[in-house]
C-alpha atoms as a PDB file:
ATOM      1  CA  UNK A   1      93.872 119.479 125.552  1.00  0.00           C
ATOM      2  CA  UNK A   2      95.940 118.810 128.185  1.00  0.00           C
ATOM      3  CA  UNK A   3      97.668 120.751 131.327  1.00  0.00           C
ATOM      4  CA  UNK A   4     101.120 120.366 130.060  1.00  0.00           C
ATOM      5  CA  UNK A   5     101.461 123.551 128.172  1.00  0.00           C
ATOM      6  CA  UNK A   6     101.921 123.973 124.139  1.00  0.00           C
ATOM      7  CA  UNK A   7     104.852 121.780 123.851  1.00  0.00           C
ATOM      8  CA  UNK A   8     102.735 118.478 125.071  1.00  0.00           C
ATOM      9  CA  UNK A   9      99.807 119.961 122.929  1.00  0.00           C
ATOM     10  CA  UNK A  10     102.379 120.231 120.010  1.00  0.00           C
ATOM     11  CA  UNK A  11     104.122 116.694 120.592  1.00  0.00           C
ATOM     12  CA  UNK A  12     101.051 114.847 121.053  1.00  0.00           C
ATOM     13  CA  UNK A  13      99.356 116.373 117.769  1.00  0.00           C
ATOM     14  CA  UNK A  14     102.397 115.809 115.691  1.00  0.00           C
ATOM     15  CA  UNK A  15     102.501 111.926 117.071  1.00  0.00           C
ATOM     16  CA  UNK A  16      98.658 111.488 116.439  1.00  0.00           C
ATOM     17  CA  UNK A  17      99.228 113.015 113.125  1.00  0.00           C
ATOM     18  CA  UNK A  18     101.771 110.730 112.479  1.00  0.00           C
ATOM     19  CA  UNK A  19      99.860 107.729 113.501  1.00  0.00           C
ATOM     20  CA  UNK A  20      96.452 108.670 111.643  1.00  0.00           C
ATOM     21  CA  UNK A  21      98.786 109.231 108.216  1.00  0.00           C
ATOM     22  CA  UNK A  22     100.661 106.100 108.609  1.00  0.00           C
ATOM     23  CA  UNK A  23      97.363 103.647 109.313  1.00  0.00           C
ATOM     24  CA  UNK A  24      95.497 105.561 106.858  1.00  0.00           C
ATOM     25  CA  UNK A  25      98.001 105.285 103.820  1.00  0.00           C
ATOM     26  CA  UNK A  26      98.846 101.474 104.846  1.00  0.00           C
ATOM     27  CA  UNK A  27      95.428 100.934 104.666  1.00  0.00           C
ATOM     28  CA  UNK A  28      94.542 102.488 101.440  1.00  0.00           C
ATOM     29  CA  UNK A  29      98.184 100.260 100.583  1.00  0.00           C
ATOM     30  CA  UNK A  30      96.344  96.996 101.330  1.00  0.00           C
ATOM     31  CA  UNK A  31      93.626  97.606  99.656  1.00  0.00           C
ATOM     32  CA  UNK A  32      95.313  98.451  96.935  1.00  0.00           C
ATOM     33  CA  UNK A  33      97.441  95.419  96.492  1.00  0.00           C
ATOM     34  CA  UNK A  34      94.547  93.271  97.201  1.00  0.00           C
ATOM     35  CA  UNK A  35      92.384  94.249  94.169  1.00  0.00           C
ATOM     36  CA  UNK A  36      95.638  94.543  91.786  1.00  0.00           C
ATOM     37  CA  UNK A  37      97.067  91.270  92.680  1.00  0.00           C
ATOM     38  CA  UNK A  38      93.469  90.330  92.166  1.00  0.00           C
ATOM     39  CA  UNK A  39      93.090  92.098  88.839  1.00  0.00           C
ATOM     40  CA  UNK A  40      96.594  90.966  87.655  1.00  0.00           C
ATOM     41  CA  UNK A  41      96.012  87.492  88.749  1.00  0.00           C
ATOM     42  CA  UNK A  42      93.014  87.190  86.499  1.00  0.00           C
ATOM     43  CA  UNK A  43      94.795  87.740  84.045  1.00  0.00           C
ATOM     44  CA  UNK A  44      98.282  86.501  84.584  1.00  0.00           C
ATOM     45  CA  UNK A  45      99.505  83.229  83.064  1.00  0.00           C
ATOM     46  CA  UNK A  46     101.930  83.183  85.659  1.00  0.00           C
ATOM     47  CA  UNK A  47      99.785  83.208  88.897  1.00  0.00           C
ATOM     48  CA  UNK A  48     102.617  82.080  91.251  1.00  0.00           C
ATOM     49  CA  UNK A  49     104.555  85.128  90.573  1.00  0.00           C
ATOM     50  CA  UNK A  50     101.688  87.725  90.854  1.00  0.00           C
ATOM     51  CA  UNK A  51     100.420  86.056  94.439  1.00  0.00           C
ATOM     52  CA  UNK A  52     103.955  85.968  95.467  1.00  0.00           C
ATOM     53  CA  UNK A  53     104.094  89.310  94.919  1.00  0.00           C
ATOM     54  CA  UNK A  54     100.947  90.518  95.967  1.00  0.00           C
ATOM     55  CA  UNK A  55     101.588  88.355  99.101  1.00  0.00           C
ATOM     56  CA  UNK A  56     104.618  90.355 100.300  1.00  0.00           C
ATOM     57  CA  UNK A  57     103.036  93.953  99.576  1.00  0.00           C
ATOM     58  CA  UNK A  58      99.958  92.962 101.596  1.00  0.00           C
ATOM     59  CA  UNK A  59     102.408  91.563 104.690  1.00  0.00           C
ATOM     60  CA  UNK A  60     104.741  95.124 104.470  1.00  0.00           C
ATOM     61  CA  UNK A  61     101.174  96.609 104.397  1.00  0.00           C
ATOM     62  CA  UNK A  62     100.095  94.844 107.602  1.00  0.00           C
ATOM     63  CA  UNK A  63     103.570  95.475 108.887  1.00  0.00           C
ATOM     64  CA  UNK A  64     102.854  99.397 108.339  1.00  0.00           C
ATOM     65  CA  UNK A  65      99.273  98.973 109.431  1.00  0.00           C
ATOM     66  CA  UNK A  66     100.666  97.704 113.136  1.00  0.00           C
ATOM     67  CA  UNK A  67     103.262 100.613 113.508  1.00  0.00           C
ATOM     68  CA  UNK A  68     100.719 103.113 112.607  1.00  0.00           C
ATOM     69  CA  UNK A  69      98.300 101.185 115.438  1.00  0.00           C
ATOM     70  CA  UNK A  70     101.068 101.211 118.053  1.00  0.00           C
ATOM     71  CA  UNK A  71     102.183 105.037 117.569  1.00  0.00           C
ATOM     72  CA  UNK A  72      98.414 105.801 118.432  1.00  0.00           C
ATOM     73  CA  UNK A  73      98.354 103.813 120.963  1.00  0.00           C
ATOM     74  CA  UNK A  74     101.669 104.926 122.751  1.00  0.00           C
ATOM     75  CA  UNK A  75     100.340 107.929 121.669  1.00  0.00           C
ATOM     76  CA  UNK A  76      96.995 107.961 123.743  1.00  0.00           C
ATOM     77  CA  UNK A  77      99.552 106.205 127.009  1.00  0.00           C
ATOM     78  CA  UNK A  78     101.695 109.218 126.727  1.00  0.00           C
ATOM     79  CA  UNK A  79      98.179 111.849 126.580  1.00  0.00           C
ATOM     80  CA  UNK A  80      97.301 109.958 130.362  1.00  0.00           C
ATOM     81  CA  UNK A  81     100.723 109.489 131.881  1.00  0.00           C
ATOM     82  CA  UNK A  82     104.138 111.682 131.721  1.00  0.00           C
ATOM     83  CA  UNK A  83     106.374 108.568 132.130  1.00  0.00           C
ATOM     84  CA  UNK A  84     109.031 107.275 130.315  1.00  0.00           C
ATOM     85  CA  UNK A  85     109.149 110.115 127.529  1.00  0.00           C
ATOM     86  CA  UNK A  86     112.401 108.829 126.382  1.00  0.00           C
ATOM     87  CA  UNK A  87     111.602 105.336 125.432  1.00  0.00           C
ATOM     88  CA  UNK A  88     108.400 106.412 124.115  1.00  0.00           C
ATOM     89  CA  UNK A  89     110.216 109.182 121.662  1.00  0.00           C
ATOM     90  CA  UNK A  90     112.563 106.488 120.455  1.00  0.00           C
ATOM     91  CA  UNK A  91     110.071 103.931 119.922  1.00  0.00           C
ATOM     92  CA  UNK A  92     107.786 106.429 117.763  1.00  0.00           C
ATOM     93  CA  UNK A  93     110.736 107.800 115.936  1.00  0.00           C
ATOM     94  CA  UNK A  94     111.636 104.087 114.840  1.00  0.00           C
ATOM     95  CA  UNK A  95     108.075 102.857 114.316  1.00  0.00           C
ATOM     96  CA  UNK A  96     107.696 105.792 111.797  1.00  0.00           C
ATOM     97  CA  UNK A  97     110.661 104.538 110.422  1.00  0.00           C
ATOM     98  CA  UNK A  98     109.648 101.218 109.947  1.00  0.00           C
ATOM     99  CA  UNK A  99     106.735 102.304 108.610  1.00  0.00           C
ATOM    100  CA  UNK A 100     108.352 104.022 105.652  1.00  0.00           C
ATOM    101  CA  UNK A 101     110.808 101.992 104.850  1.00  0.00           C
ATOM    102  CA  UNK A 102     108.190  99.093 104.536  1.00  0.00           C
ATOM    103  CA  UNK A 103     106.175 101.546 102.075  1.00  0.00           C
ATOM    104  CA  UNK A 104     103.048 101.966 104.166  1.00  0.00           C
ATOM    105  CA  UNK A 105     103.451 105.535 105.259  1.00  0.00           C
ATOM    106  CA  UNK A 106     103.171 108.734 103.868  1.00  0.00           C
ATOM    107  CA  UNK A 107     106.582 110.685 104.029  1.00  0.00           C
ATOM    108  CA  UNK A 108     104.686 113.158 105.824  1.00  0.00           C
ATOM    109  CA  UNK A 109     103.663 110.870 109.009  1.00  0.00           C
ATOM    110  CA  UNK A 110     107.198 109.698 109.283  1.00  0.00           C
ATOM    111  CA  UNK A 111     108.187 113.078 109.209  1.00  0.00           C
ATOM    112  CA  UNK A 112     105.439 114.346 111.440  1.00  0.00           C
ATOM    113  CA  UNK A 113     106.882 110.819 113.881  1.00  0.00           C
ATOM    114  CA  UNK A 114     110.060 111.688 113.546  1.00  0.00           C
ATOM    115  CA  UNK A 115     109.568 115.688 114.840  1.00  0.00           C
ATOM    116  CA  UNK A 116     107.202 114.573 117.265  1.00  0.00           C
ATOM    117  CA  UNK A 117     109.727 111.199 118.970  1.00  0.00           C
ATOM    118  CA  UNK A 118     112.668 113.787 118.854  1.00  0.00           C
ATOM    119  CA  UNK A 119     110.512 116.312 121.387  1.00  0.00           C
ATOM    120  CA  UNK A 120     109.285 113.893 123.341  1.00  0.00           C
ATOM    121  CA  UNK A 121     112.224 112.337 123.549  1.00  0.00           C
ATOM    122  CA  UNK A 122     114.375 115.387 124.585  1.00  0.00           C
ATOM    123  CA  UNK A 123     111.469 116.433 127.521  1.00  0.00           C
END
């Protein structure tokens, strides 16, 4: 992979793990909430409160959906360039956070984010 020994190799898996969990469970998320607020909405005799609803899960979704997008792509940055290890380690540490707190993200890719932003950040 790359010329930084097993401790980059290990980092940058965990962090690409993390990244490819998150977007992928945010995404199955969306479309989730999409066709059960549609479902529910159908029939619902109170529409306002089932959109309302549906509205927020799909913005936390999208919320998850960009953290997951931004750990990969800090991720591929930190593949091509050594810099800044520290800030990128903190900022994948709380993206993964986000992420689950926001309920778009596997426990295991915060987990797998929070691992792999500690190393990085301690390089």
């Amino acid at each position: 992979m790359t010329s930084r020994g097993a401790a980059g190799d290990i980092t940058y898996l965990l962090a690409l793990l993390a990244a490819i969990f998150i977007v992928l469970n945010a995404f199955i998320d969306l479309i989730a909430i999409i066709v059960g607020t549609t479902f529910a909405a159908i029939h619902s005799v109170s529409f306002g409160l089932v959109a309302l609803t549906g509205l927020i899960g799909i913005i936390v979704s999208i919320v998850a959906l960009l953290c997951g997008s931004t750990i990969l792509s800090i991720t591929e940055r930190m593949r091509r360039s050594r810099k800044e290890h520290a800030v990128n380690g903190i900022i994948i540490m709380i993206l993964s956070i986000v992420a689950l707190i926001g309920g778009g993200g596997f426990l295991i890719g915060t987990l797998f984010g929070l691992v792999a932003g500690f190393i990085i950040m301690i390089k």
